[in-house]
C-alpha atoms as a PDB file:
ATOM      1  CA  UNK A   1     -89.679-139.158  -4.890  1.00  0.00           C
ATOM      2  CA  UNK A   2     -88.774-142.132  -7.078  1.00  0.00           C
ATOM      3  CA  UNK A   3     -91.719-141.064  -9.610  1.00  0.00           C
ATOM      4  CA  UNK A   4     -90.135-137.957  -9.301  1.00  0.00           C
ATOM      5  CA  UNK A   5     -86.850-138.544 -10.540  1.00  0.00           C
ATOM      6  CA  UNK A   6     -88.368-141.401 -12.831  1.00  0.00           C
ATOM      7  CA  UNK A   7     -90.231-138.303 -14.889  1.00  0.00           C
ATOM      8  CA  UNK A   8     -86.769-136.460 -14.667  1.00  0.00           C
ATOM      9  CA  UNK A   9     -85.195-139.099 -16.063  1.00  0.00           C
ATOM     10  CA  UNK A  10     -87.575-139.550 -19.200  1.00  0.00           C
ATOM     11  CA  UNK A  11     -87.249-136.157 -19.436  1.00  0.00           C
ATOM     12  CA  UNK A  12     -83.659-136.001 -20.135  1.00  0.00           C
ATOM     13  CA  UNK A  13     -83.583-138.857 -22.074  1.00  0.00           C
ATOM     14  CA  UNK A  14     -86.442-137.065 -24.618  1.00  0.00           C
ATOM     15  CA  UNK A  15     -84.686-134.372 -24.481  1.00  0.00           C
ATOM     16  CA  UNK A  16     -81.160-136.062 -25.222  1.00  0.00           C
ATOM     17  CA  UNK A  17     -83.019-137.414 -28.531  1.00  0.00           C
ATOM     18  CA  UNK A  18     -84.252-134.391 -29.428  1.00  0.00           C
ATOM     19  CA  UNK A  19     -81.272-132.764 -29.791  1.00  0.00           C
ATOM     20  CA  UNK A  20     -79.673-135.843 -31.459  1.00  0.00           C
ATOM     21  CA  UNK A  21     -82.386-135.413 -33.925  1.00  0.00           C
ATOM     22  CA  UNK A  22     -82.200-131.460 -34.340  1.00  0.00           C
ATOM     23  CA  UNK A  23     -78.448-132.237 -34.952  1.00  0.00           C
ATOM     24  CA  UNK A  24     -79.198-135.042 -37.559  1.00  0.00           C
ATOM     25  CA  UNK A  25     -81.514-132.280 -38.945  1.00  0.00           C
ATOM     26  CA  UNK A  26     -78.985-129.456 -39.647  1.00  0.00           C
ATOM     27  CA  UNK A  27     -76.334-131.862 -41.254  1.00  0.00           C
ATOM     28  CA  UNK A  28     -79.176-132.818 -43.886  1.00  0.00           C
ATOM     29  CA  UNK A  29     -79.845-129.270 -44.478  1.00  0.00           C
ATOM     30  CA  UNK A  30     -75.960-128.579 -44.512  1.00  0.00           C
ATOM     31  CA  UNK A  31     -75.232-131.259 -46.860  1.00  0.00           C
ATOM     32  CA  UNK A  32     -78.357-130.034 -49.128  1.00  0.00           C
ATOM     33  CA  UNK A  33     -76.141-126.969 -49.759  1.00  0.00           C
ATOM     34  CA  UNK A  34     -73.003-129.028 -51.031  1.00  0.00           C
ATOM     35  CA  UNK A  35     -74.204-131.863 -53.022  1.00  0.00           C
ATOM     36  CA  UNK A  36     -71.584-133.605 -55.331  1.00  0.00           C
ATOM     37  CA  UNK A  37     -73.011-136.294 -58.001  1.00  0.00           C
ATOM     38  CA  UNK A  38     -71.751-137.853 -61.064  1.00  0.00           C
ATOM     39  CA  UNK A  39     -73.506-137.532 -64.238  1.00  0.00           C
ATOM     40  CA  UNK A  40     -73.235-139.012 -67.822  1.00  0.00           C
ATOM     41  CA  UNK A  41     -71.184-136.505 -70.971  1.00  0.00           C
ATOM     42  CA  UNK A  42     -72.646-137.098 -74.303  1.00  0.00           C
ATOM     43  CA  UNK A  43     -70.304-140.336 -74.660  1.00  0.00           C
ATOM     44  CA  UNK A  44     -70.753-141.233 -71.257  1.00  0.00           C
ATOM     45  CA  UNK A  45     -68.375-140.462 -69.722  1.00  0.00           C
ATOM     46  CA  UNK A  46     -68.905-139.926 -65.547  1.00  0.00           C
ATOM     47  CA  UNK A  47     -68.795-136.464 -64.777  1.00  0.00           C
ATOM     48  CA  UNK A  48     -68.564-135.529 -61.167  1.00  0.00           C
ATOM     49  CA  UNK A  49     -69.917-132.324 -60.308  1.00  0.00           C
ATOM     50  CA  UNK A  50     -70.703-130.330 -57.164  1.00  0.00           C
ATOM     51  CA  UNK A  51     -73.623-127.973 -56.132  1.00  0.00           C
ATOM     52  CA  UNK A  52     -73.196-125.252 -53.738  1.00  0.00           C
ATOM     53  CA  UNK A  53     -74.904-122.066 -52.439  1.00  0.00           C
ATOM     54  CA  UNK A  54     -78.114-120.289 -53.455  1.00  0.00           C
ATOM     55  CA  UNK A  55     -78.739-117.447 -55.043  1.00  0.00           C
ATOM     56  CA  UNK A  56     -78.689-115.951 -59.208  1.00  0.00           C
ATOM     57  CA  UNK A  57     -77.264-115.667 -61.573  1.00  0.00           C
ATOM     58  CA  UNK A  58     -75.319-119.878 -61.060  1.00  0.00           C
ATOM     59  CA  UNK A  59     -71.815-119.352 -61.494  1.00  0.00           C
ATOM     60  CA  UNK A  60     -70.265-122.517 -63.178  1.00  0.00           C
ATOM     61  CA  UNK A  61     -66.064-122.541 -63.044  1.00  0.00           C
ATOM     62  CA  UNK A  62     -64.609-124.830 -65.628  1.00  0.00           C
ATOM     63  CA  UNK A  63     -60.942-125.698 -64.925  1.00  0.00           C
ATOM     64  CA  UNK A  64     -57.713-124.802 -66.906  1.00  0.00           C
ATOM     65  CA  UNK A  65     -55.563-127.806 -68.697  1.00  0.00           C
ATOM     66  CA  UNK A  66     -55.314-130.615 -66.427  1.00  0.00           C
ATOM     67  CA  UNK A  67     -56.421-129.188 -63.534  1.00  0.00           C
ATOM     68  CA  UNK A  68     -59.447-130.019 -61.645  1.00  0.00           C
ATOM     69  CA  UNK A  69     -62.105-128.118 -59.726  1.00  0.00           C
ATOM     70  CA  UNK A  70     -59.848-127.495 -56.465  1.00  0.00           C
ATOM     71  CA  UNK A  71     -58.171-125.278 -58.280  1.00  0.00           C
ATOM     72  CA  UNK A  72     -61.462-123.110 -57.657  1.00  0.00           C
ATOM     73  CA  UNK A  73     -61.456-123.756 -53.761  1.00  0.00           C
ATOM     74  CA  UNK A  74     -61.600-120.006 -52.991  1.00  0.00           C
ATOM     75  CA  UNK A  75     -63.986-118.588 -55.490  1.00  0.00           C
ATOM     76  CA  UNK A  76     -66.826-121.665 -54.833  1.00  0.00           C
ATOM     77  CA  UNK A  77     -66.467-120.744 -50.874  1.00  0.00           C
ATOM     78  CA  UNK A  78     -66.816-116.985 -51.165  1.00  0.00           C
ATOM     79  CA  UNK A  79     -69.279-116.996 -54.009  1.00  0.00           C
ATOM     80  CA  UNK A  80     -71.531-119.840 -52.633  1.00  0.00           C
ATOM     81  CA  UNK A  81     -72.448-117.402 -50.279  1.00  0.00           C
ATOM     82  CA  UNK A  82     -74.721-115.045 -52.715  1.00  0.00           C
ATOM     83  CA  UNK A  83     -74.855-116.981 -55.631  1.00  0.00           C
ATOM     84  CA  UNK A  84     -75.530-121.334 -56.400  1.00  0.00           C
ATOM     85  CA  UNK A  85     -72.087-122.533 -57.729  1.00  0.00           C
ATOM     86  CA  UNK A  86     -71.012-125.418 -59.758  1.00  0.00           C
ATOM     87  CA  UNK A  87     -67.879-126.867 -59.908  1.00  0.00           C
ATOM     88  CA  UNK A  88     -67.178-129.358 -62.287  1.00  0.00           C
ATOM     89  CA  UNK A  89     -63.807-132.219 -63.411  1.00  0.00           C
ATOM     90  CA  UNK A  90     -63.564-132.060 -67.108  1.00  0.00           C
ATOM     91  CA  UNK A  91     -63.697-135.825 -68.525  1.00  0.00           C
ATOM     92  CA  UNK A  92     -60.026-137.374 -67.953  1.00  0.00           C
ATOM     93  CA  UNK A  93     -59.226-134.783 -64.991  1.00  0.00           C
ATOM     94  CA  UNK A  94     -59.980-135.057 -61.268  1.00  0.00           C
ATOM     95  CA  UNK A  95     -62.249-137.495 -59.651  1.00  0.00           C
ATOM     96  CA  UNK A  96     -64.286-137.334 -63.688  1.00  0.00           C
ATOM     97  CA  UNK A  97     -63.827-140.765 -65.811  1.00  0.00           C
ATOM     98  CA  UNK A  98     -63.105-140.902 -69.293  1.00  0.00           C
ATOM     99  CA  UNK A  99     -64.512-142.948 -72.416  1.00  0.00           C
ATOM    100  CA  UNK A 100     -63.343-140.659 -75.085  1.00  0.00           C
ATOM    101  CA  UNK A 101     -59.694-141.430 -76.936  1.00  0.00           C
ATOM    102  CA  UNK A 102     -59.796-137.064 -77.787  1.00  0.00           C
ATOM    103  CA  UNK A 103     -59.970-134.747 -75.387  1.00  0.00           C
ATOM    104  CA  UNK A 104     -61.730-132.169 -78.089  1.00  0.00           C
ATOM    105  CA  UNK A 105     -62.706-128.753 -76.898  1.00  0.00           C
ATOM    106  CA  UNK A 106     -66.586-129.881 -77.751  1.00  0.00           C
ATOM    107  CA  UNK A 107     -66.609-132.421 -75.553  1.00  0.00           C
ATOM    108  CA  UNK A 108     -65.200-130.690 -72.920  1.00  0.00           C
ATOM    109  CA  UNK A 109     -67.969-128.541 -73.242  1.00  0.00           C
ATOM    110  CA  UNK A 110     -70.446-131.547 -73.648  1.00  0.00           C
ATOM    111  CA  UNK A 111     -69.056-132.318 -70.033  1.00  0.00           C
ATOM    112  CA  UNK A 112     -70.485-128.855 -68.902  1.00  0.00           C
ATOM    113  CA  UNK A 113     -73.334-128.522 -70.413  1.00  0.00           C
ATOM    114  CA  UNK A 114     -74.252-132.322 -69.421  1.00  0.00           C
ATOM    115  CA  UNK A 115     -73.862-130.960 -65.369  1.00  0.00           C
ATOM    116  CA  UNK A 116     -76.032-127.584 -66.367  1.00  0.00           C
ATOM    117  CA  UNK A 117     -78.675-129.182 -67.650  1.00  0.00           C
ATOM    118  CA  UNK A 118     -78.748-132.061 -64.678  1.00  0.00           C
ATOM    119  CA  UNK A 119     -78.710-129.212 -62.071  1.00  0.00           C
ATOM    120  CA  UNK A 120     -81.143-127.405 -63.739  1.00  0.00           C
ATOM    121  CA  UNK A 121     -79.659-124.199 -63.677  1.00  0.00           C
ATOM    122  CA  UNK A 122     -80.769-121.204 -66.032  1.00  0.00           C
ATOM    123  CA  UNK A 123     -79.153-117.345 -65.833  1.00  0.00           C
ATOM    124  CA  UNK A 124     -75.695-118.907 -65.488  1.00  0.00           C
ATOM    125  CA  UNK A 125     -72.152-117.206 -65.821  1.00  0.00           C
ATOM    126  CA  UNK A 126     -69.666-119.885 -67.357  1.00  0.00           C
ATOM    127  CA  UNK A 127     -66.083-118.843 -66.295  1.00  0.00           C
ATOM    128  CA  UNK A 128     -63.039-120.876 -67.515  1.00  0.00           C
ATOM    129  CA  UNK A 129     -58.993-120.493 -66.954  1.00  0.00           C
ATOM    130  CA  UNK A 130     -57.389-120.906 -69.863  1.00  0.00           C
ATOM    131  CA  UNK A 131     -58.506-123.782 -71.327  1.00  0.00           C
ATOM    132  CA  UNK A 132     -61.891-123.466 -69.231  1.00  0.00           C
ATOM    133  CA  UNK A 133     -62.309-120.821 -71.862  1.00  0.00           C
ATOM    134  CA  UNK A 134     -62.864-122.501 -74.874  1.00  0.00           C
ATOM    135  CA  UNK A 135     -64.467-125.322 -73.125  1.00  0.00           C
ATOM    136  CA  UNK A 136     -66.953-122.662 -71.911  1.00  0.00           C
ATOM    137  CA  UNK A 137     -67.515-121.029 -75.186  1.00  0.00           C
ATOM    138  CA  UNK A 138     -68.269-124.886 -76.750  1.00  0.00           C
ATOM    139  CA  UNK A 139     -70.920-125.075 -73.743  1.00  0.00           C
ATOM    140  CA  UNK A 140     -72.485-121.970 -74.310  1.00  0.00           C
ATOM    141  CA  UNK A 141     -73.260-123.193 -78.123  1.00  0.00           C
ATOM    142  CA  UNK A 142     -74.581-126.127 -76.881  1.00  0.00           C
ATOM    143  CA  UNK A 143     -76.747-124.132 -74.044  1.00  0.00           C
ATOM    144  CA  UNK A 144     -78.388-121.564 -75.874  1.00  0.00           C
ATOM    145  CA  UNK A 145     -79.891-118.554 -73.874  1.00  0.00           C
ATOM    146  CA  UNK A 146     -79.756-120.746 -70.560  1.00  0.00           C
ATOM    147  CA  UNK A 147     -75.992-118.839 -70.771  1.00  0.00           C
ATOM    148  CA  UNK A 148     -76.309-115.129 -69.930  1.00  0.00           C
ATOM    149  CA  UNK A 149     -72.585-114.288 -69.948  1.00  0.00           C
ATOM    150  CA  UNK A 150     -68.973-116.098 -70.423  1.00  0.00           C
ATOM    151  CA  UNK A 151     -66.164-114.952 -68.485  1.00  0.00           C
ATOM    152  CA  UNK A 152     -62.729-115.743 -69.829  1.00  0.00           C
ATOM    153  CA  UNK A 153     -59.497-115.814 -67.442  1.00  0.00           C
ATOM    154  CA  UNK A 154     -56.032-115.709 -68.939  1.00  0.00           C
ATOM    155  CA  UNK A 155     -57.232-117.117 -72.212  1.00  0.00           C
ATOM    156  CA  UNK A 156     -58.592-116.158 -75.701  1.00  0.00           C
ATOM    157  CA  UNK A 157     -56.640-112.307 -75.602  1.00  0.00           C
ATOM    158  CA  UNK A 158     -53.427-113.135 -73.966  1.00  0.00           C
ATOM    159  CA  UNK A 159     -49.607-112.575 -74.844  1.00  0.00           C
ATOM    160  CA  UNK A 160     -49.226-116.495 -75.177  1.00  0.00           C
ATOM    161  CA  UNK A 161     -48.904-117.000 -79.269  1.00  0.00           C
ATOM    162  CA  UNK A 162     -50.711-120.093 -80.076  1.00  0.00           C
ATOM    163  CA  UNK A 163     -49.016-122.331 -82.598  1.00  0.00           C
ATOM    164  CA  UNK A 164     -51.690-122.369 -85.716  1.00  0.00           C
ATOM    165  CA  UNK A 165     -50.546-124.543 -88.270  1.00  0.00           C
ATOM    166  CA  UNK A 166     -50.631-128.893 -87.846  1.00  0.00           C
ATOM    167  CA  UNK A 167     -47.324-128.713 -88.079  1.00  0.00           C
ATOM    168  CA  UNK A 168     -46.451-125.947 -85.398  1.00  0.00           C
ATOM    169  CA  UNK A 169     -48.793-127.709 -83.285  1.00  0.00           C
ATOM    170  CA  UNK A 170     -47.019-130.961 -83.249  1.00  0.00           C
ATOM    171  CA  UNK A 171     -43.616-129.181 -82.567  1.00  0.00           C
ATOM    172  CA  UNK A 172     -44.988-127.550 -79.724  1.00  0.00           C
ATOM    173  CA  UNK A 173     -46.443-130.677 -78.401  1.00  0.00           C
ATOM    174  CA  UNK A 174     -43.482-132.852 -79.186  1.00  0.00           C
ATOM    175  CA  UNK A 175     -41.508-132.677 -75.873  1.00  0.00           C
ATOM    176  CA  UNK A 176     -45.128-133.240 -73.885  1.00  0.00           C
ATOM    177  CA  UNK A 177     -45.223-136.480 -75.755  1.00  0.00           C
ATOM    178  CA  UNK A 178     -41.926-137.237 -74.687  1.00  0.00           C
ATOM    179  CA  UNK A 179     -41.741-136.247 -71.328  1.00  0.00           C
ATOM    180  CA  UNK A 180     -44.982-135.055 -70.351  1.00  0.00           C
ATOM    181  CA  UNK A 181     -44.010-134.384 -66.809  1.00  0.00           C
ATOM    182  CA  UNK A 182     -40.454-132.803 -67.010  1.00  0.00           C
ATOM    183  CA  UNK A 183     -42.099-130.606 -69.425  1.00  0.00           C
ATOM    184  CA  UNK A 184     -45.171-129.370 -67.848  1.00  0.00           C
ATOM    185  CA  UNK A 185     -42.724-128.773 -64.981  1.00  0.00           C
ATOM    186  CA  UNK A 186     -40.665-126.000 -66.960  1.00  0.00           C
ATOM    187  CA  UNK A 187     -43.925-125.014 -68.364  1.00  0.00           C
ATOM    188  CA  UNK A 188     -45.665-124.255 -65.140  1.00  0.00           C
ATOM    189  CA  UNK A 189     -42.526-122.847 -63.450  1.00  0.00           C
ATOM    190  CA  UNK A 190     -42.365-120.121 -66.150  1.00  0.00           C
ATOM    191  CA  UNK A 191     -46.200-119.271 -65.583  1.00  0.00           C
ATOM    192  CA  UNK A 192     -45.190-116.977 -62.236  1.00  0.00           C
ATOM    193  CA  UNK A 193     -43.657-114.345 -61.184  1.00  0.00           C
ATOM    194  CA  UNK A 194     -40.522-114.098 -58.849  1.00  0.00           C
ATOM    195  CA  UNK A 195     -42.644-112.726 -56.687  1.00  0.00           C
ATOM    196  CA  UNK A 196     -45.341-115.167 -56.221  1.00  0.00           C
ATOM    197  CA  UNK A 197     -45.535-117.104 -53.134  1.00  0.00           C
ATOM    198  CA  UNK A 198     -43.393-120.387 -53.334  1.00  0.00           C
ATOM    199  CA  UNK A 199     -46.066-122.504 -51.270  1.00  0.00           C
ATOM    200  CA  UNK A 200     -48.783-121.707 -53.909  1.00  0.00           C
ATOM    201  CA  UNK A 201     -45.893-122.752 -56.911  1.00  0.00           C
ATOM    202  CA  UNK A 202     -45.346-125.744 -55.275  1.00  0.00           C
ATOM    203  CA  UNK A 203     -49.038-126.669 -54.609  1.00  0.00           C
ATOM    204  CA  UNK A 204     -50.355-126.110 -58.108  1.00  0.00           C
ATOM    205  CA  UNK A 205     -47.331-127.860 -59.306  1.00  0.00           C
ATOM    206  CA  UNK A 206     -47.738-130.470 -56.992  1.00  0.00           C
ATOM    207  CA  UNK A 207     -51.580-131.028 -58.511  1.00  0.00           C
ATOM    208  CA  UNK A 208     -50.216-130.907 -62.116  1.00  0.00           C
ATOM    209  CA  UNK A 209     -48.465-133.518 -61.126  1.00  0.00           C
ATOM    210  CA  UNK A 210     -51.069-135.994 -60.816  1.00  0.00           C
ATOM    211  CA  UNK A 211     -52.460-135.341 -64.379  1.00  0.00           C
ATOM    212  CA  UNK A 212     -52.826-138.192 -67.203  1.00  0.00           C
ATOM    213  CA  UNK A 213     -50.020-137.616 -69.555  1.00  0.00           C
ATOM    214  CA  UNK A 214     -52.748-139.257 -72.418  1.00  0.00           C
ATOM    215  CA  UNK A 215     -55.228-137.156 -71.440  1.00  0.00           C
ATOM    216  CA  UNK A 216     -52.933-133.946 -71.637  1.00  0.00           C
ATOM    217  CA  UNK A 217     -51.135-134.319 -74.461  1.00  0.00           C
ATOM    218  CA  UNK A 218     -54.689-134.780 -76.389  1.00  0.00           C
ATOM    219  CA  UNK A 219     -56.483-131.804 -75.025  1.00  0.00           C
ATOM    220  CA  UNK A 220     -53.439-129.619 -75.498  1.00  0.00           C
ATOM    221  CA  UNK A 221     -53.004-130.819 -79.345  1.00  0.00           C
ATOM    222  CA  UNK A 222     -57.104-129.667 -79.311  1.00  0.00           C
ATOM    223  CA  UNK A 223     -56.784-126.564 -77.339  1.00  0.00           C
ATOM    224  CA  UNK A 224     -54.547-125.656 -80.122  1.00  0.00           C
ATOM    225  CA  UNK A 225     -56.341-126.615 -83.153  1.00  0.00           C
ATOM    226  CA  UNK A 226     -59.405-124.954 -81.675  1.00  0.00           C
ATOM    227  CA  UNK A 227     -57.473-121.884 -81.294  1.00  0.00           C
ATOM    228  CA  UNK A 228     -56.447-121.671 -85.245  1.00  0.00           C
ATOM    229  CA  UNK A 229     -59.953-122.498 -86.254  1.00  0.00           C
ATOM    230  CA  UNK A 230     -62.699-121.856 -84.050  1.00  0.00           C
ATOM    231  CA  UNK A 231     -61.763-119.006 -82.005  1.00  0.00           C
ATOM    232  CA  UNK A 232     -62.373-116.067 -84.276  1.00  0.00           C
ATOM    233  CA  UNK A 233     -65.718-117.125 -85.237  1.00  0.00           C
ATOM    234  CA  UNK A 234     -66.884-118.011 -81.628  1.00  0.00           C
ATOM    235  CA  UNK A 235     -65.458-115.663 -80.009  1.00  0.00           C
ATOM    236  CA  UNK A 236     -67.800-113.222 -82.313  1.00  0.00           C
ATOM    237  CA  UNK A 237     -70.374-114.939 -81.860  1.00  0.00           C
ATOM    238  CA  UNK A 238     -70.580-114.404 -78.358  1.00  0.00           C
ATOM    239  CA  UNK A 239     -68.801-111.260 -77.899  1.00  0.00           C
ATOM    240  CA  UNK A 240     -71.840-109.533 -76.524  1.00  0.00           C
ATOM    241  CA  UNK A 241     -71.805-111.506 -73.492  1.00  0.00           C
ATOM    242  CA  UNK A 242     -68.105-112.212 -73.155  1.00  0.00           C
ATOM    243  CA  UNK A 243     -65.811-110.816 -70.381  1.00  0.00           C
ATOM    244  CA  UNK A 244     -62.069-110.958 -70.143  1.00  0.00           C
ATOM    245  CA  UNK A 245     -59.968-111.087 -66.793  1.00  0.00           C
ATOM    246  CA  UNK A 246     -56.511-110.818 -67.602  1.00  0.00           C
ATOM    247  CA  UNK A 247     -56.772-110.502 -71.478  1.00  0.00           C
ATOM    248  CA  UNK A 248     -57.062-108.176 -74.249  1.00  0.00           C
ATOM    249  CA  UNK A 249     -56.719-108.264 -78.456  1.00  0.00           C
ATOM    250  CA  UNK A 250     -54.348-105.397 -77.963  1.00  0.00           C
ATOM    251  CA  UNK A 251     -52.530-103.287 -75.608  1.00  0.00           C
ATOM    252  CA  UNK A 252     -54.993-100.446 -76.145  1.00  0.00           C
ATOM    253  CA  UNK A 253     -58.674-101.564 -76.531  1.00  0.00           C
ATOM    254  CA  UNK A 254     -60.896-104.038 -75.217  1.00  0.00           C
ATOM    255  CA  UNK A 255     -62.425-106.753 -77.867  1.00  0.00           C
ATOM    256  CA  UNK A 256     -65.685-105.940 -79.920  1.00  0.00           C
ATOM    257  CA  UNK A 257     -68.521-105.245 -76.798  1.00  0.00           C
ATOM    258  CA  UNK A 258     -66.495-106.739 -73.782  1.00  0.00           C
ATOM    259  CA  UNK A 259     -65.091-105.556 -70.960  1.00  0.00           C
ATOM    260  CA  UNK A 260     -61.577-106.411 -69.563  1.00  0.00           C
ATOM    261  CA  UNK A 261     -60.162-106.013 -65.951  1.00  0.00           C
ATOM    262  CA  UNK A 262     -57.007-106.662 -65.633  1.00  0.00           C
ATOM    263  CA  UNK A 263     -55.325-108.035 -62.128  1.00  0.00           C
ATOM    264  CA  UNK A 264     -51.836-106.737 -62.205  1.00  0.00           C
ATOM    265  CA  UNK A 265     -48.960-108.378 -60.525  1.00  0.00           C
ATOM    266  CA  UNK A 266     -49.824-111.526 -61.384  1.00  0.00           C
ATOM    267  CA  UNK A 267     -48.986-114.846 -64.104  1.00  0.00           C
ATOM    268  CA  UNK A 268     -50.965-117.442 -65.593  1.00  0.00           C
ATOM    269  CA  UNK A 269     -52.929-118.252 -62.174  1.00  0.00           C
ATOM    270  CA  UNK A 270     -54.769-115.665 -61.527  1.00  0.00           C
ATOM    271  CA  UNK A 271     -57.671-116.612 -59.031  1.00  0.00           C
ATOM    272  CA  UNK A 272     -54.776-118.915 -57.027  1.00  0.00           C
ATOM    273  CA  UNK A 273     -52.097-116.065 -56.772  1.00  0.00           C
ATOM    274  CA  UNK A 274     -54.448-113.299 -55.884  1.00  0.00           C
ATOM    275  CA  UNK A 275     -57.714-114.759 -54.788  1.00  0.00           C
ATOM    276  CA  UNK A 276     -59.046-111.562 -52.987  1.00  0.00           C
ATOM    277  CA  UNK A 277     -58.309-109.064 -56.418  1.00  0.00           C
ATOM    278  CA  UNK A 278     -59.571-112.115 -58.974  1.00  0.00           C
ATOM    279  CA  UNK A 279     -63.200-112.402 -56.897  1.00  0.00           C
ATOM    280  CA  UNK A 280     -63.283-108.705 -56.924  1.00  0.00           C
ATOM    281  CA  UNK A 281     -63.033-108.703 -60.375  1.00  0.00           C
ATOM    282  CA  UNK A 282     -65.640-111.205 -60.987  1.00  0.00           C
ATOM    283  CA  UNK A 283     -68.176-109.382 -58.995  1.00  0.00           C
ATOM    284  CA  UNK A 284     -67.786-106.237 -60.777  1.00  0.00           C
ATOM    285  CA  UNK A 285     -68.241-108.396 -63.958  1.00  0.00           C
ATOM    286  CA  UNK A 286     -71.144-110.208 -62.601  1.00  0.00           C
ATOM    287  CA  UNK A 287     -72.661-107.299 -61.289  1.00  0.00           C
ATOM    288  CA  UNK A 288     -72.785-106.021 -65.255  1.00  0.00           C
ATOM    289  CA  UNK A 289     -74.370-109.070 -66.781  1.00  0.00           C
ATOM    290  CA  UNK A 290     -77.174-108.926 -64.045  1.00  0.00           C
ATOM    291  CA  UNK A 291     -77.522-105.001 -64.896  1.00  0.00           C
ATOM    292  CA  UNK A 292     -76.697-103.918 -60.937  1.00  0.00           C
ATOM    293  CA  UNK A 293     -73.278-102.670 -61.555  1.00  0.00           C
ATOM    294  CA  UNK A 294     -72.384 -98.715 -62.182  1.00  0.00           C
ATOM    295  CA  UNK A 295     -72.436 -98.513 -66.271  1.00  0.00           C
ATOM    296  CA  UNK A 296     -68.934 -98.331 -67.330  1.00  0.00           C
ATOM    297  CA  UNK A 297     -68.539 -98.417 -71.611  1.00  0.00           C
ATOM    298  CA  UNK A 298     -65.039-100.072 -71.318  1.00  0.00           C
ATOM    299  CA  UNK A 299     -61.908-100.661 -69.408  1.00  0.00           C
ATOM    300  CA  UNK A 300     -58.605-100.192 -71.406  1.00  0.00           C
ATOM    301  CA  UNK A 301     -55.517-101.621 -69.877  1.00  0.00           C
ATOM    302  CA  UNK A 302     -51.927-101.973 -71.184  1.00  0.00           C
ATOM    303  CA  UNK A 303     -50.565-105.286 -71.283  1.00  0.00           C
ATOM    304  CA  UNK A 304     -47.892-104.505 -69.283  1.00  0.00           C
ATOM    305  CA  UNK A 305     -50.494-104.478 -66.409  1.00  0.00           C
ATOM    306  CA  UNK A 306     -50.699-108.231 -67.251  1.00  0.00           C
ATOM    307  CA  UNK A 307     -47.263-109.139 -64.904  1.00  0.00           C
ATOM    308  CA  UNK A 308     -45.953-111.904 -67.387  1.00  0.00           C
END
């Protein structure tokens, strides 16, 4: 009998750390499918990045004007689940470092293309908010054909008139320079609708908040300048693979060999207001770049659709 329940005994006990191992197990192989790192920009600045999900084409979502990648949350957990996703902080923003005194649309995209090519990812979808645009365009030039399309949201074709000349630009960033905070407040506020859920306002806010007033003067004052004398060119350049959410050049037509989609009802915050409608859109989009998608020539929206 006491042999007996000896052999029970080392039974359990094997069995206990068996379990404790197959446990041990699945965490590593849960963790494998979120891995965050750091990695060096062009100027060396640290660049933390995340890694999540399997699956082509990798999506990569660059954040708007001092934001950070949280402000992705929704789209990395529902598109992690077909496809590998990046998220990335721009240099300055977020959990990223900075050794750069200008926050220059080109080395914004440096930043990206510095977390691409560290990943290893080819077939990959670059889509930016707002200033995520630009930054994504400056990463496709530097990625060549590991970029199969660009997906712009809010940005390039909006109603927003960018200031063009130096000295328009320095009016407009004036009052950032002199209260960077107040401002971006009234800013922000005027980027919703009445009818956009407070508790979202206030969070966003709340996370704008928290942004480098040195860091966000600069990369507006480059956003800007980029606008007046990049854009057109670029933006041709790579019109064959570039998709708009939420813009268009005109009321009436899409730009040169792009498609549009348009989320009505909604401001500058597209993915945060109306998370369900914005990853919609992005999978019809995605599912025409990978050629699985029903062939539609273009989609013409009125601005008025925009909700802003």
């Amino acid at each position: 009998m006491k042999t007996t329940y000896c052999n029970q005994w080392m039974t359990g006990l094997v069995l206990t750390a068996l379990l404790a191992l197959a446990g041990c197990a699945a965490k590593v192989l849960d963790d494998k499918r979120l891995t965050t790192a750091t990695v060096e920009s062009t100027d060396g600045s640290p660049i933390v990045y995340g890694v999540r999900g399997q699956g082509e084409p990798t999506l990569v979502f660059v954040h708007c004007w001092t934001c950070n990648h949280t402000f992705w949350d929704a789209q990395i957990e529902y598109f992690a689940r077909d496809h590998r996703v990046i998220w990335l902080d721009l240099a300055g923003h977020g959990e990223s470092g900075s050794h750069r005194q200008r926050y220059t649309m080109q080395a914004f995209g440096q930043d990206v293309a510095a977390v691409v090519r560290q990943v290893g990812a080819r077939n990959v979808i670059l889509v930016g908010h707002s200033m995520g645009g630009p930054v994504a365009v400056e990463a496709a030039k530097q990625l060549g054909d590991r970029v199969i399309g660009i997906v712009g949201v809010d940005t390039f074709y909006t109603p927003f008139e960018y200031p063009a000349s130096q000295e328009a630009i320095a009016a407009f960033v004036k009052p950032f320079e002199t209260d960077f905070h107040g401002t971006s407040d009234k800013m922000l506020h005027s980027m919703f609708t009445p009818q956009a859920d407070p508790a979202v306002v206030d969070a966003i806010v709340d996370k704008f908040s928290a942004a480098d007033p040195e860091v966000g003067v600069s990369a507006m004052y480059e956003l800007f300048d980029w606008n007046a004398h990049q854009a057109p060119a670029d933006l041709q350049r790579f019109s064959g693979i570039l998709y708009n959410i939420n813009a268009a050049p005109t009321g009436e037509e899409a730009p040169p060999n792009a498609h549009v989609v348009m989320v009505p009802g909604v401001g500058h915050f597209v993915a945060q207001v109306k998370p369900a409608a914005f990853n919609q859109a992005l999978e019809g989009i995605i599912a025409r770049l990978t050629g699985t998608g029903d062939p539609v020539a273009k989609w013409h929206f009125n601005r008025t659709d925009h909700g802003y």
